[in-house]
C-alpha atoms as a PDB file:
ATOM      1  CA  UNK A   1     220.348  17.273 248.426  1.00  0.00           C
ATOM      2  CA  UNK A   2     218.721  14.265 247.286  1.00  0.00           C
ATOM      3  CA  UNK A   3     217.788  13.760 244.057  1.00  0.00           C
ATOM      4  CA  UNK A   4     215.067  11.678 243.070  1.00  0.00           C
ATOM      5  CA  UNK A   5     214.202  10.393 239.840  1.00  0.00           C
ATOM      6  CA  UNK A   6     210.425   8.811 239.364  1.00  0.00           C
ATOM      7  CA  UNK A   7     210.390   5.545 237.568  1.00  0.00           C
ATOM      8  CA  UNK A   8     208.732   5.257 234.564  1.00  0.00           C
ATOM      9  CA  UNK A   9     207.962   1.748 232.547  1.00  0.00           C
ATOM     10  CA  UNK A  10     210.976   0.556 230.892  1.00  0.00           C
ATOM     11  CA  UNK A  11     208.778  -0.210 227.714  1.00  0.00           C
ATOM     12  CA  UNK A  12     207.291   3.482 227.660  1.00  0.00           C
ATOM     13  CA  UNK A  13     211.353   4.821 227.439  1.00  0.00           C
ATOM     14  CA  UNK A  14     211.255   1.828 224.207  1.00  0.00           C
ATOM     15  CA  UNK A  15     208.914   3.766 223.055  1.00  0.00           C
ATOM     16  CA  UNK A  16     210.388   7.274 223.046  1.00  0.00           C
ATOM     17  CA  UNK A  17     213.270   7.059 222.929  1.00  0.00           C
ATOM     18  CA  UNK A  18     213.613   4.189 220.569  1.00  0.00           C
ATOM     19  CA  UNK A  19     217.460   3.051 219.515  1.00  0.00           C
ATOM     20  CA  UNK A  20     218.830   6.052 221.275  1.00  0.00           C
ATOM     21  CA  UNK A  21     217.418   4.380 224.656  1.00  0.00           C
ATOM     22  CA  UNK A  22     220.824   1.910 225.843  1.00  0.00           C
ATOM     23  CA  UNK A  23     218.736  -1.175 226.990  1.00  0.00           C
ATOM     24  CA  UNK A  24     220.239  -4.040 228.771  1.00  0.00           C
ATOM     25  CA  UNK A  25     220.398  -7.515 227.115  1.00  0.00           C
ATOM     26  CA  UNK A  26     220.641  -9.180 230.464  1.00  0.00           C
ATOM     27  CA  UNK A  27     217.713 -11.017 232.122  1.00  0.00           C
ATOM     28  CA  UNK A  28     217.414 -10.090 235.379  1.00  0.00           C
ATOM     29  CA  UNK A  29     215.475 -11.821 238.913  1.00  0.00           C
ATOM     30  CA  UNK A  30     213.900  -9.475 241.205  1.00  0.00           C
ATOM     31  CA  UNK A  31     214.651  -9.636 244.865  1.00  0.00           C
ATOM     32  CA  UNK A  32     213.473  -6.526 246.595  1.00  0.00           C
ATOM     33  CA  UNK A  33     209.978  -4.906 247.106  1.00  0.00           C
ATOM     34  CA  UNK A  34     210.440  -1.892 244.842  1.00  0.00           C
ATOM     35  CA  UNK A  35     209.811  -4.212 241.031  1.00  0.00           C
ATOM     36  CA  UNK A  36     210.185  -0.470 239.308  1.00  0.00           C
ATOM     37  CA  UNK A  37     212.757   2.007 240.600  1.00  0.00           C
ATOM     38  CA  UNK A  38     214.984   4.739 239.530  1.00  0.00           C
ATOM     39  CA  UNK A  39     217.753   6.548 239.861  1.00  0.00           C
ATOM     40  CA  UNK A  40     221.736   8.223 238.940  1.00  0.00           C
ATOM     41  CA  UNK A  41     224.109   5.667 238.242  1.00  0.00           C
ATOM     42  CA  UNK A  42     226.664   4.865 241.273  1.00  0.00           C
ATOM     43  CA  UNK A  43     229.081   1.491 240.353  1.00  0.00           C
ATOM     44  CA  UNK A  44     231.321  -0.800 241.894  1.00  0.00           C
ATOM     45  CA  UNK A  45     233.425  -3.447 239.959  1.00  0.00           C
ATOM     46  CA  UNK A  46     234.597  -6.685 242.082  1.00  0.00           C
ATOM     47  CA  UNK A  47     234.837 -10.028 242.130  1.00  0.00           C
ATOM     48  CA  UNK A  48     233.674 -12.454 244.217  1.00  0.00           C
ATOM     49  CA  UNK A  49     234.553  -9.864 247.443  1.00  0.00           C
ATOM     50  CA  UNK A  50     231.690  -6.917 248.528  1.00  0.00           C
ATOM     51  CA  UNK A  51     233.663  -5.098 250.561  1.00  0.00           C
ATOM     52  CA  UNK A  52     233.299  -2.355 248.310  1.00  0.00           C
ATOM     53  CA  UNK A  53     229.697  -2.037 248.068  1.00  0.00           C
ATOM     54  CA  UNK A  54     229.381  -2.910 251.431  1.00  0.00           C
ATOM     55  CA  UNK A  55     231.292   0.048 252.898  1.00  0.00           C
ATOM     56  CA  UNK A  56     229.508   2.878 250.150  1.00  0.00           C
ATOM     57  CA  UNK A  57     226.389   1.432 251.059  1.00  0.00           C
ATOM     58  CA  UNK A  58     226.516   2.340 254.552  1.00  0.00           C
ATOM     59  CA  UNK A  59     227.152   6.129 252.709  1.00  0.00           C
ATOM     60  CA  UNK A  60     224.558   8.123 251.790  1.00  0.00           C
ATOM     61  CA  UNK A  61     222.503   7.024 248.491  1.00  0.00           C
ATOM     62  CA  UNK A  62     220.765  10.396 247.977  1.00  0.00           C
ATOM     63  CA  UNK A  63     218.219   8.328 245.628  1.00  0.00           C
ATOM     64  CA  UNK A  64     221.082   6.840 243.253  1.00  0.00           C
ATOM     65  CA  UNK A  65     221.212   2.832 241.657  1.00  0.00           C
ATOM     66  CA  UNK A  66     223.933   1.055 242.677  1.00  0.00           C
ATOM     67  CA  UNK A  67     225.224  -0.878 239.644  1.00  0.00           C
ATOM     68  CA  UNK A  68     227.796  -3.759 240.633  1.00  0.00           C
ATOM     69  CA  UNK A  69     229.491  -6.009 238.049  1.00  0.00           C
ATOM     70  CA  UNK A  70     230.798  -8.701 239.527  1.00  0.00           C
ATOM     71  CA  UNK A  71     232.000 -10.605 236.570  1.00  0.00           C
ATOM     72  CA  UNK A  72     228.708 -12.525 236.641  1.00  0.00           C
ATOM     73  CA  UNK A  73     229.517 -14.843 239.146  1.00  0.00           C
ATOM     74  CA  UNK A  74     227.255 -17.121 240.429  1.00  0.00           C
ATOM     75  CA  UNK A  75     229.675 -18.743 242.921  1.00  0.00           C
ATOM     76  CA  UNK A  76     228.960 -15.874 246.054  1.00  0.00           C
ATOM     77  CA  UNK A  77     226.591 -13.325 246.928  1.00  0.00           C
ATOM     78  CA  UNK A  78     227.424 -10.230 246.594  1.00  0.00           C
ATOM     79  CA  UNK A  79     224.473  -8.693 248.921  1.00  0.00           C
ATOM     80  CA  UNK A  80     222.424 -10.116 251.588  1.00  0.00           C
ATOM     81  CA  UNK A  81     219.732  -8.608 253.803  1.00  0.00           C
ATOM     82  CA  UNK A  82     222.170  -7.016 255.834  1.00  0.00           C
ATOM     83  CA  UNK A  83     224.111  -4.937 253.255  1.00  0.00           C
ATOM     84  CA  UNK A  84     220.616  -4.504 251.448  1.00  0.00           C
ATOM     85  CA  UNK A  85     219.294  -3.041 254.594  1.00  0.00           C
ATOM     86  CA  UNK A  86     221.753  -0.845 254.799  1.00  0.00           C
ATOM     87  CA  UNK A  87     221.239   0.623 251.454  1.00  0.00           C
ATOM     88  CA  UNK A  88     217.859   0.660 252.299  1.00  0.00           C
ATOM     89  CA  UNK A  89     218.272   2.479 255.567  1.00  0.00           C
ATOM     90  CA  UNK A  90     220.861   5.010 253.907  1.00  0.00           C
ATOM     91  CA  UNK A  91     218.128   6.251 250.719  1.00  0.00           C
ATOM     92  CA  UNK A  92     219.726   4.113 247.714  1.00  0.00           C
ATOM     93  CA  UNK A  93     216.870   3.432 245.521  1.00  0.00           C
ATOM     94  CA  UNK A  94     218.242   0.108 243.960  1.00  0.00           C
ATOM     95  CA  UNK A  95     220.881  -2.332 243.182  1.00  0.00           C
ATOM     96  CA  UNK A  96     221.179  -4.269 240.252  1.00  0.00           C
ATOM     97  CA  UNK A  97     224.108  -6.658 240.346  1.00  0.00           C
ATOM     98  CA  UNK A  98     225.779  -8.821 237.866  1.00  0.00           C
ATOM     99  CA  UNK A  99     225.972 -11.323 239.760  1.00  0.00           C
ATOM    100  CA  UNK A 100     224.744 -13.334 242.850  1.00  0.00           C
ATOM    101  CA  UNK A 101     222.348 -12.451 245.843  1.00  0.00           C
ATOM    102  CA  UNK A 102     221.517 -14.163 249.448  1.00  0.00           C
ATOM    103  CA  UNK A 103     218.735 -14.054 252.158  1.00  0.00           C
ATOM    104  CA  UNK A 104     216.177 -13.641 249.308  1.00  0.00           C
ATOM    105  CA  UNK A 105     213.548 -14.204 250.869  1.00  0.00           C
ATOM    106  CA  UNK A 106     214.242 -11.287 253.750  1.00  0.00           C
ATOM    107  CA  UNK A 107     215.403  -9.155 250.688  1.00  0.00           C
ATOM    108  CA  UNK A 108     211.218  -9.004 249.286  1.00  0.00           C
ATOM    109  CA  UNK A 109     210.794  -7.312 252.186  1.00  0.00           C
ATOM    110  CA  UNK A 110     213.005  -4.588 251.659  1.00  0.00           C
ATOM    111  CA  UNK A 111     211.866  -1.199 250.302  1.00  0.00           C
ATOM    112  CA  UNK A 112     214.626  -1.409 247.885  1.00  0.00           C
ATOM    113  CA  UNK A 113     214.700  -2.380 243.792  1.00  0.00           C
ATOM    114  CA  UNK A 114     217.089  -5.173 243.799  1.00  0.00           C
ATOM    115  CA  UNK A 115     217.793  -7.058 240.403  1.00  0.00           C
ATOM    116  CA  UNK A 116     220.159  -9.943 240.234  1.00  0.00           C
ATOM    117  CA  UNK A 117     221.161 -12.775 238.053  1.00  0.00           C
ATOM    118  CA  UNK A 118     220.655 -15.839 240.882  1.00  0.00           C
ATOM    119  CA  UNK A 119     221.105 -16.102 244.381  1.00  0.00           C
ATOM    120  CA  UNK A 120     224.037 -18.337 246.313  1.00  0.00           C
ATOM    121  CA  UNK A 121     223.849 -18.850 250.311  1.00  0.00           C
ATOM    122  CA  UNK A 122     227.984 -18.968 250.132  1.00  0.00           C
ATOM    123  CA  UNK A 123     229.435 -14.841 251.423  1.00  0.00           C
ATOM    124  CA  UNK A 124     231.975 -13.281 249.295  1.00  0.00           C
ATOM    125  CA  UNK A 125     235.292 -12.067 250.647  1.00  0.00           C
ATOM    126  CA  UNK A 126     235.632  -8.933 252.259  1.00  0.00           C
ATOM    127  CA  UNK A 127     238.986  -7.650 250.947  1.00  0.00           C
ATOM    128  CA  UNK A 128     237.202  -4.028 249.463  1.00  0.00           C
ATOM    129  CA  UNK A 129     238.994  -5.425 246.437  1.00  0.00           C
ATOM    130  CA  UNK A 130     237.970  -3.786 243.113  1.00  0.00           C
ATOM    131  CA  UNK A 131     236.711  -0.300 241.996  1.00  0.00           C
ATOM    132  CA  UNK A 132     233.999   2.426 242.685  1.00  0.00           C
ATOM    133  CA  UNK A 133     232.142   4.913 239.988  1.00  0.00           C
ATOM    134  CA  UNK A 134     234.350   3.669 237.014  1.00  0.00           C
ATOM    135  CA  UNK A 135     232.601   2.603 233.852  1.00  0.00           C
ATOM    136  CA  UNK A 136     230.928  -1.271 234.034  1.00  0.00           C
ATOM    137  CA  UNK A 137     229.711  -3.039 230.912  1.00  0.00           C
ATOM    138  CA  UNK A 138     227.732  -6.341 230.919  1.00  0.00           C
ATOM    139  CA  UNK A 139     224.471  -7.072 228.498  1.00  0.00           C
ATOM    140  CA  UNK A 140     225.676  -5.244 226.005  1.00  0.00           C
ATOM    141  CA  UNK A 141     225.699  -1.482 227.638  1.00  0.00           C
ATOM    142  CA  UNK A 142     228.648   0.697 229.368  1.00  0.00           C
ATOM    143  CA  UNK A 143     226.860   1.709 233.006  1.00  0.00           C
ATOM    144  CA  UNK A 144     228.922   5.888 233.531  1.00  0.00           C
ATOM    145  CA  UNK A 145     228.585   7.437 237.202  1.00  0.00           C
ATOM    146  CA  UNK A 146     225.616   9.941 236.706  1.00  0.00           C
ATOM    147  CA  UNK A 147     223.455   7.831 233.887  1.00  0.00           C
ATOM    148  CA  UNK A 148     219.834   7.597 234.365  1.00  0.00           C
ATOM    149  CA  UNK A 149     218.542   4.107 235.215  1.00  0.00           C
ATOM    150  CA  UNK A 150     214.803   3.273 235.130  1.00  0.00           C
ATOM    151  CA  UNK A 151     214.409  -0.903 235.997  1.00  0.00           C
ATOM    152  CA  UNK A 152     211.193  -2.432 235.889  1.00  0.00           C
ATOM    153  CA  UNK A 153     209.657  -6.162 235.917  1.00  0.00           C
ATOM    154  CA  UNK A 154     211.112  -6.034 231.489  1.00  0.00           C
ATOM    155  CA  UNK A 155     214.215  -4.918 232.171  1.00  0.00           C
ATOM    156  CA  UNK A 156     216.820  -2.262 232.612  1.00  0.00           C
ATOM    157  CA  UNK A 157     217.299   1.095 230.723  1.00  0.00           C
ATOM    158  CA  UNK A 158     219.551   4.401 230.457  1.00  0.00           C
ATOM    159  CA  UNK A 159     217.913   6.929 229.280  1.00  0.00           C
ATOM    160  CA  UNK A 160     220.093   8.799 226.193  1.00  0.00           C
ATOM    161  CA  UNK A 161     222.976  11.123 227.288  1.00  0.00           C
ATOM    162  CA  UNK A 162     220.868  14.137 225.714  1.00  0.00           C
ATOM    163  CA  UNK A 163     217.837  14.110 228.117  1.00  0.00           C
END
């Protein structure tokens, strides 16, 4: 059953929850229609190849945030409007991916939060090299399977491991 988690303002968490709240130090572009979203943790780490995220978003999101690091590479996108779509189409709430982006202007279309650090017309491979739902760390947080992400237009939070 799907679970879904209503976003609320990044800076209202701030608030609450204060230095228990694991805030990302990253500064993020957004890319898809949804500018606040929600949702459980899912993650992929790769490289430079989406094969990976690719194939579990055609699975499936039952409301969850996808979070990919992919080293921070600027040099290929990761997602375009296909894959997006797909994870559109298949009830992921959002993506937020260290690392590149395509077709941006089809992915503000999309009913989708999608945060990304650039975009980069060149694909990626498609070797499904890499790893899903491990830990990921970039800006100065660990992402776990099953976290709470809220992402808005300031940034990215997890809510405290308590709540």
């Amino acid at each position: 059953m799907p679970e879904t988690v209503t976003p609320v303002p990044t800076a209202d968490l701030v608030d609450r929850y204060g230095t228990d709240l694991r805030v990302c130090d990253l500064q993020f572009r957004q890319f898809g229609a949804h500018h606040g979203f929600a949702g459980r943790v899912r993650t992929v780490s790769c490289h430079e190849d989406n094969g990976l995220l690719r194939d579990l978003l055609r699975t499936p999101g039952e409301g969850a945030v996808l979070v990919v690091d992919g080293g921070g590479s600027l040099r290929t996108a990761l997602v375009g409007n296909l894959i997006a779509g797909a994870a559109q189409d298949n009830g992921w709430a959002g993506l937020v991916l260290h690392g590149a982006v395509r077709d941006s202007v089809a992915l503000a279309g999309l009913r989708l939060g999608i945060k990304a650090l650039g975009t980069n017309p060149r694909k990626s491979a498609k070797d499904a090299a890499g790893a899903v739902d491990v830990p990921v760390a970039f800006g100065g947080v660990t992402f776990r399977p099953g976290d709470v992400l809220h992402a808005d237009a300031d940034g990215i939070a997890l809510l405290p491991d308590r709540v």
